[in-house]
C-alpha atoms as a PDB file:
ATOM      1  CA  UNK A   1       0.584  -3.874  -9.189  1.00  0.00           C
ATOM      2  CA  UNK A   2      -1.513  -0.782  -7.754  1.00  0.00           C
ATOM      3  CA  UNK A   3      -0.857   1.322  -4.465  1.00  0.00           C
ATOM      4  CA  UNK A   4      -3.167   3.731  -3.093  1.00  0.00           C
ATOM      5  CA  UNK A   5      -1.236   5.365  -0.828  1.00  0.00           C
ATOM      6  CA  UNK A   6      -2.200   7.926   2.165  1.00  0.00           C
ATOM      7  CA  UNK A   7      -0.112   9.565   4.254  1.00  0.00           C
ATOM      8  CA  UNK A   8      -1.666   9.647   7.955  1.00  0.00           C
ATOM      9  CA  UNK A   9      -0.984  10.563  11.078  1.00  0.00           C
ATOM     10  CA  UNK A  10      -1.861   6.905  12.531  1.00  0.00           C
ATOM     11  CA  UNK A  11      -2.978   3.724  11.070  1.00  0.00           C
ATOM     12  CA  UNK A  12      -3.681   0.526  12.403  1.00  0.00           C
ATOM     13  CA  UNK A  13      -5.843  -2.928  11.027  1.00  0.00           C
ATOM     14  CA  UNK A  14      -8.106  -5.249  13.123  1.00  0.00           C
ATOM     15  CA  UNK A  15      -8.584  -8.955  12.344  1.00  0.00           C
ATOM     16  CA  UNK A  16     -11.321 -10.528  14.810  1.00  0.00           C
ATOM     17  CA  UNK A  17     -11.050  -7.733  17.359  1.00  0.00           C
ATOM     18  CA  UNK A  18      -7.451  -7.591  17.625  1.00  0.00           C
ATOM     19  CA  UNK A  19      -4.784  -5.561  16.080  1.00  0.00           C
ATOM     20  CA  UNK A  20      -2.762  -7.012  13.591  1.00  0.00           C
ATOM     21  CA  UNK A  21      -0.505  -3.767  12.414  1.00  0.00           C
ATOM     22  CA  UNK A  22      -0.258  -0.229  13.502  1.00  0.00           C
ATOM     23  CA  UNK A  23       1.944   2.538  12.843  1.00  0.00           C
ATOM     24  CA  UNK A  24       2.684   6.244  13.770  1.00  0.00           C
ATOM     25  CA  UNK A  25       2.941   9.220  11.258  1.00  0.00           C
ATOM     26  CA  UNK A  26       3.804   7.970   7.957  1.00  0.00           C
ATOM     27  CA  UNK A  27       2.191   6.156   4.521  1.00  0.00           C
ATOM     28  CA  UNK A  28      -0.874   3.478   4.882  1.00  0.00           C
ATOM     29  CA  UNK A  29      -0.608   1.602   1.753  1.00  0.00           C
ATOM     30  CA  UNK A  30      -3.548  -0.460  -0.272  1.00  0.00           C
ATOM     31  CA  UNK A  31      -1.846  -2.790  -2.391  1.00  0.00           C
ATOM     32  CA  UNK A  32      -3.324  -4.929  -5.168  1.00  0.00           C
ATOM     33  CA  UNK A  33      -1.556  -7.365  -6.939  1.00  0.00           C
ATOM     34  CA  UNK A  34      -2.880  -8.585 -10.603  1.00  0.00           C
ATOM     35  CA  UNK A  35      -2.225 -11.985 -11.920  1.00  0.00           C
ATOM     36  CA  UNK A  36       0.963 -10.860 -14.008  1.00  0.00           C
ATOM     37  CA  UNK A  37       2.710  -8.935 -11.636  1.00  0.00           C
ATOM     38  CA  UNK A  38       6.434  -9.527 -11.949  1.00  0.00           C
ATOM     39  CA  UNK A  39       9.279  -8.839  -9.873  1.00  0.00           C
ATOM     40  CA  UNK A  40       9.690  -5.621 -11.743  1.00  0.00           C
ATOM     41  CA  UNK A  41       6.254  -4.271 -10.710  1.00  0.00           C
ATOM     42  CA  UNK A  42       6.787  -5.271  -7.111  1.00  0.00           C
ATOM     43  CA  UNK A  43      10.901  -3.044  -6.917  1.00  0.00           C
ATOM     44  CA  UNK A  44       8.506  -0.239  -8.998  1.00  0.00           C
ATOM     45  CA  UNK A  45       6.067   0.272  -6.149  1.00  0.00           C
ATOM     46  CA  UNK A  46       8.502  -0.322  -3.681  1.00  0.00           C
ATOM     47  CA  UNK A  47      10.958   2.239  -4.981  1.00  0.00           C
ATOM     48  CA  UNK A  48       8.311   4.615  -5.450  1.00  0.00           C
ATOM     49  CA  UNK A  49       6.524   4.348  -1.958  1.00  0.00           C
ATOM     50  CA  UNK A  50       9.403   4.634  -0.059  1.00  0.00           C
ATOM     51  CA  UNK A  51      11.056   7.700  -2.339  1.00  0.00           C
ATOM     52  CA  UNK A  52       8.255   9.851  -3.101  1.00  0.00           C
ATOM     53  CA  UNK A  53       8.167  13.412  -1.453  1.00  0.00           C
ATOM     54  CA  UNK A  54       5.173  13.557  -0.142  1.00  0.00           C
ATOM     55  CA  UNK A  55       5.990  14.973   3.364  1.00  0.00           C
ATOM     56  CA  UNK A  56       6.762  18.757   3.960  1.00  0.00           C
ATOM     57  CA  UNK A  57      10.400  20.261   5.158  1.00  0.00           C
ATOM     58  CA  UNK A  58      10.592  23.284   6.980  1.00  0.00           C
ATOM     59  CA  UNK A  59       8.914  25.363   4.755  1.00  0.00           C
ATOM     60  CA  UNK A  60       6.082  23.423   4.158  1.00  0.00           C
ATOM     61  CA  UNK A  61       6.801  22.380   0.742  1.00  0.00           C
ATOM     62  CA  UNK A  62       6.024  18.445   0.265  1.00  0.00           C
ATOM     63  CA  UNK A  63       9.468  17.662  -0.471  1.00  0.00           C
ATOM     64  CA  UNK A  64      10.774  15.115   2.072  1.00  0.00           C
ATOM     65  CA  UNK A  65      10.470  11.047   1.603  1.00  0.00           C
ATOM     66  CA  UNK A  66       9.683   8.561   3.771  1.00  0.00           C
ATOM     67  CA  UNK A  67      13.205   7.679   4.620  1.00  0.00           C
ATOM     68  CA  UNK A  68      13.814  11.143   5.091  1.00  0.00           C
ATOM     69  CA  UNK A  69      11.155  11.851   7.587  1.00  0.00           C
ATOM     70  CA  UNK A  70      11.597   8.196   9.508  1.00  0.00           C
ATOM     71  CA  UNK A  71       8.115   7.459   8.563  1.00  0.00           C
ATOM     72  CA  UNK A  72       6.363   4.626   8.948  1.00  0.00           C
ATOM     73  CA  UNK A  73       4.453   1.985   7.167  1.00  0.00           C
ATOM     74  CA  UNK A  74       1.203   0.246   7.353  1.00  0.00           C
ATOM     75  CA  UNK A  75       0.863  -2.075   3.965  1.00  0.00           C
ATOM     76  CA  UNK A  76      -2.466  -3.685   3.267  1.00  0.00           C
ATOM     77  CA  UNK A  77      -3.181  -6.574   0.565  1.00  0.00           C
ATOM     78  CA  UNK A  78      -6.467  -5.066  -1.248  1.00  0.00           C
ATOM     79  CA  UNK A  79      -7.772  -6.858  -4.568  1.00  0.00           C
ATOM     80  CA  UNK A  80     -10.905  -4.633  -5.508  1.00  0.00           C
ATOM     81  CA  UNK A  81      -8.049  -2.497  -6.789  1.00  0.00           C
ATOM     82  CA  UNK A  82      -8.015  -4.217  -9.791  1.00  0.00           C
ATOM     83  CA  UNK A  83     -12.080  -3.977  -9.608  1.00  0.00           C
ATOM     84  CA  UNK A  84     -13.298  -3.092 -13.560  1.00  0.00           C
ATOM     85  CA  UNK A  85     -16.848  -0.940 -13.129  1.00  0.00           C
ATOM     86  CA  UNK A  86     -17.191  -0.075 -17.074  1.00  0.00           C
ATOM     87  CA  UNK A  87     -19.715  -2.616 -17.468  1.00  0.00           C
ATOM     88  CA  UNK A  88     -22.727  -3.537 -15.484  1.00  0.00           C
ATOM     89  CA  UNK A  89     -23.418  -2.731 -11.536  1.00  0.00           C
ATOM     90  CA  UNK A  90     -21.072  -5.708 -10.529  1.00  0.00           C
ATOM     91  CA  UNK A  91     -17.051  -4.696 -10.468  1.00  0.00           C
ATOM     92  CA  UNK A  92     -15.217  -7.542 -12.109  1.00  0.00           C
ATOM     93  CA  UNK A  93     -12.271  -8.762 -10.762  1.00  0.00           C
ATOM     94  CA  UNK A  94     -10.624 -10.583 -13.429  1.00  0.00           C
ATOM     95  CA  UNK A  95      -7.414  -8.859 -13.499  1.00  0.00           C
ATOM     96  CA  UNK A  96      -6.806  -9.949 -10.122  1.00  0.00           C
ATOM     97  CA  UNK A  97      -4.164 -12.464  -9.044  1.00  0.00           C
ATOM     98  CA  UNK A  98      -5.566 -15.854  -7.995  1.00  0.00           C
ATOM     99  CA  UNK A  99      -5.670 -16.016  -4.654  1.00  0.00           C
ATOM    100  CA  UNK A 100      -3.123 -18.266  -3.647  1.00  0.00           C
ATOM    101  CA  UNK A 101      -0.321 -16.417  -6.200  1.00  0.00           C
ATOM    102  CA  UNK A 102      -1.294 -13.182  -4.976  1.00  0.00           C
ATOM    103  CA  UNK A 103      -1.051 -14.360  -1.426  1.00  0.00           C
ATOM    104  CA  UNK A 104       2.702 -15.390  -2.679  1.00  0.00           C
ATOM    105  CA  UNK A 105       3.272 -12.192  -4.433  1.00  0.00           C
ATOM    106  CA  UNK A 106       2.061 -10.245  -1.474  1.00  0.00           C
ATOM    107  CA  UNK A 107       4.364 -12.161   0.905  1.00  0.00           C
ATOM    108  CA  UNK A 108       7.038 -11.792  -1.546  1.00  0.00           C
ATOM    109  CA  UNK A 109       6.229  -7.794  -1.576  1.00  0.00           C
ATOM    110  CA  UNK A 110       6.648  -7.401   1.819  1.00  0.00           C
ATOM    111  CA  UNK A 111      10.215  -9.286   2.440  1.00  0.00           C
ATOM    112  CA  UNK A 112      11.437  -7.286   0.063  1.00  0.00           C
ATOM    113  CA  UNK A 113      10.403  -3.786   1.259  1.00  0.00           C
ATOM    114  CA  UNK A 114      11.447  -5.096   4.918  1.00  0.00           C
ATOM    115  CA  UNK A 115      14.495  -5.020   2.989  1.00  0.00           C
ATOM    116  CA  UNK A 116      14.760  -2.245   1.221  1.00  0.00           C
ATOM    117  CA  UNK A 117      12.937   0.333   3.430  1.00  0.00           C
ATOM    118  CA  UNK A 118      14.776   0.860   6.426  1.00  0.00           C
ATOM    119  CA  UNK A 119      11.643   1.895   8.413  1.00  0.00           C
ATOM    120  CA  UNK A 120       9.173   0.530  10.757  1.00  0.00           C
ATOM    121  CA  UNK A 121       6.551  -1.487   8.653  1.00  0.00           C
ATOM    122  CA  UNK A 122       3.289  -2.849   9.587  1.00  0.00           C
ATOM    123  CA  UNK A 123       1.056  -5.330   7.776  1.00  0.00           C
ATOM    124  CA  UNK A 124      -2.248  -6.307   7.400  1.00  0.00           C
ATOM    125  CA  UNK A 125      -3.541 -10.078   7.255  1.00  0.00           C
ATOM    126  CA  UNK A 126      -4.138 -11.448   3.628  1.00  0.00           C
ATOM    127  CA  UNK A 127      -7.396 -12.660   2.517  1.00  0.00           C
ATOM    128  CA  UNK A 128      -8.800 -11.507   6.175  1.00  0.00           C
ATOM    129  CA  UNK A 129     -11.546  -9.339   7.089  1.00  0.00           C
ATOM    130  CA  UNK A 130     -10.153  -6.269   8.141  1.00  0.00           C
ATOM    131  CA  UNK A 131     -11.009  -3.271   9.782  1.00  0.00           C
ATOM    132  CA  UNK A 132      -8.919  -0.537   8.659  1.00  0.00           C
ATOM    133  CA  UNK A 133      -8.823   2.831  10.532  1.00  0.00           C
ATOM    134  CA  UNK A 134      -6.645   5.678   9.030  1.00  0.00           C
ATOM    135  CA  UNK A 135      -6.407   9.024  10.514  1.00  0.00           C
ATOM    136  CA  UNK A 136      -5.288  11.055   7.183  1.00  0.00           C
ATOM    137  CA  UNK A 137      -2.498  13.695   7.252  1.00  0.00           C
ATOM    138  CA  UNK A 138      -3.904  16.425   4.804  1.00  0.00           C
ATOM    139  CA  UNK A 139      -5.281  14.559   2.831  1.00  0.00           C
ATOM    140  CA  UNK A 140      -2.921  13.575   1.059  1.00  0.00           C
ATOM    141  CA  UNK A 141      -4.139  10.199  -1.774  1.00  0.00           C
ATOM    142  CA  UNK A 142      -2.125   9.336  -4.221  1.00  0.00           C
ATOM    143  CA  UNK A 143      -2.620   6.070  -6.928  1.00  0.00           C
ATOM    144  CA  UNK A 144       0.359   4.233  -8.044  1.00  0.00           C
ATOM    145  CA  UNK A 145       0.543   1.707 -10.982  1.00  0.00           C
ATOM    146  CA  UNK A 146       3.686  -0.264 -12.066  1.00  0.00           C
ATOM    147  CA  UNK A 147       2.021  -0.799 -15.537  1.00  0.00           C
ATOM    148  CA  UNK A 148       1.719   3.533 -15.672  1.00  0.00           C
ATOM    149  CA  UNK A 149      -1.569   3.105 -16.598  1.00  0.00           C
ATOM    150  CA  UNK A 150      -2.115   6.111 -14.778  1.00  0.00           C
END
């Protein structure tokens, strides 16, 4: 499983003119799920997304989470994460989940951070053509993979 995760100021996705999700000051998250993500992968991400310190305390310093700072969430299912460019012009997306266990996994991924979070979370639409608009905080990107591939 692979996050790219931005923290923003706002962040909200359209499906067919209409807003599906939107959040205040917190993380937008691009998720991609591959076809053997496990339950393992999906607590990894989770754990990590929620815990890392990636908003600043009173001096500045990015040291808060976003449970600490009552941030919220805005998490979006994204498969060209998993897009391979090494060969050729075309990405490959292979290492994908097929679409309708992905869709599972990804529906699976979000009860459980509804769970676990404890903060106001927002979701795109699966498999939908979205418009996503993110006003960044910073910037601040960062990549997360439960395989540590990077």
């Amino acid at each position: 499983m692979r996050a790219v995760l931005q923290r923003v100021k706002s962040s909200s996705v359209v499906v067919d003119g209409k807003i599906v999700g939107e959040i205040g000051p917190g993380l937008n998250m691009l998720l991609g799920i591959a076809a053997d993500d496990t339950e393992a992968d999906m607590d990894y991400i989770i754990n990590k997304t929620i815990n890392l310190r990636v908003f600043e305390d009173e001096e500045d310093r990015m040291n808060q989470s976003l449970l600490d700072v009552g941030g919220e969430l805005l998490i979006v299912s994204q498969f060209t994460l998993y897009g391979d460019c090494r060969k050729g012009r075309r990405p490959s997306f292979t290492a994908s989940g097929p679409v309708d266990a992905a869709k599972a996994k990804y529906a699976r991924f979000c009860e459980k951070i509804k769970e676990s979070a404890g903060v106001k979370i927002a979701f795109g639409e699966f498999g939908a053509d979205m418009q996503v608009n993110i006003v960044g905080d910073g910037p601040v990107t960062l990549l997360l993979d439960s395989k540590k591939l990077f």
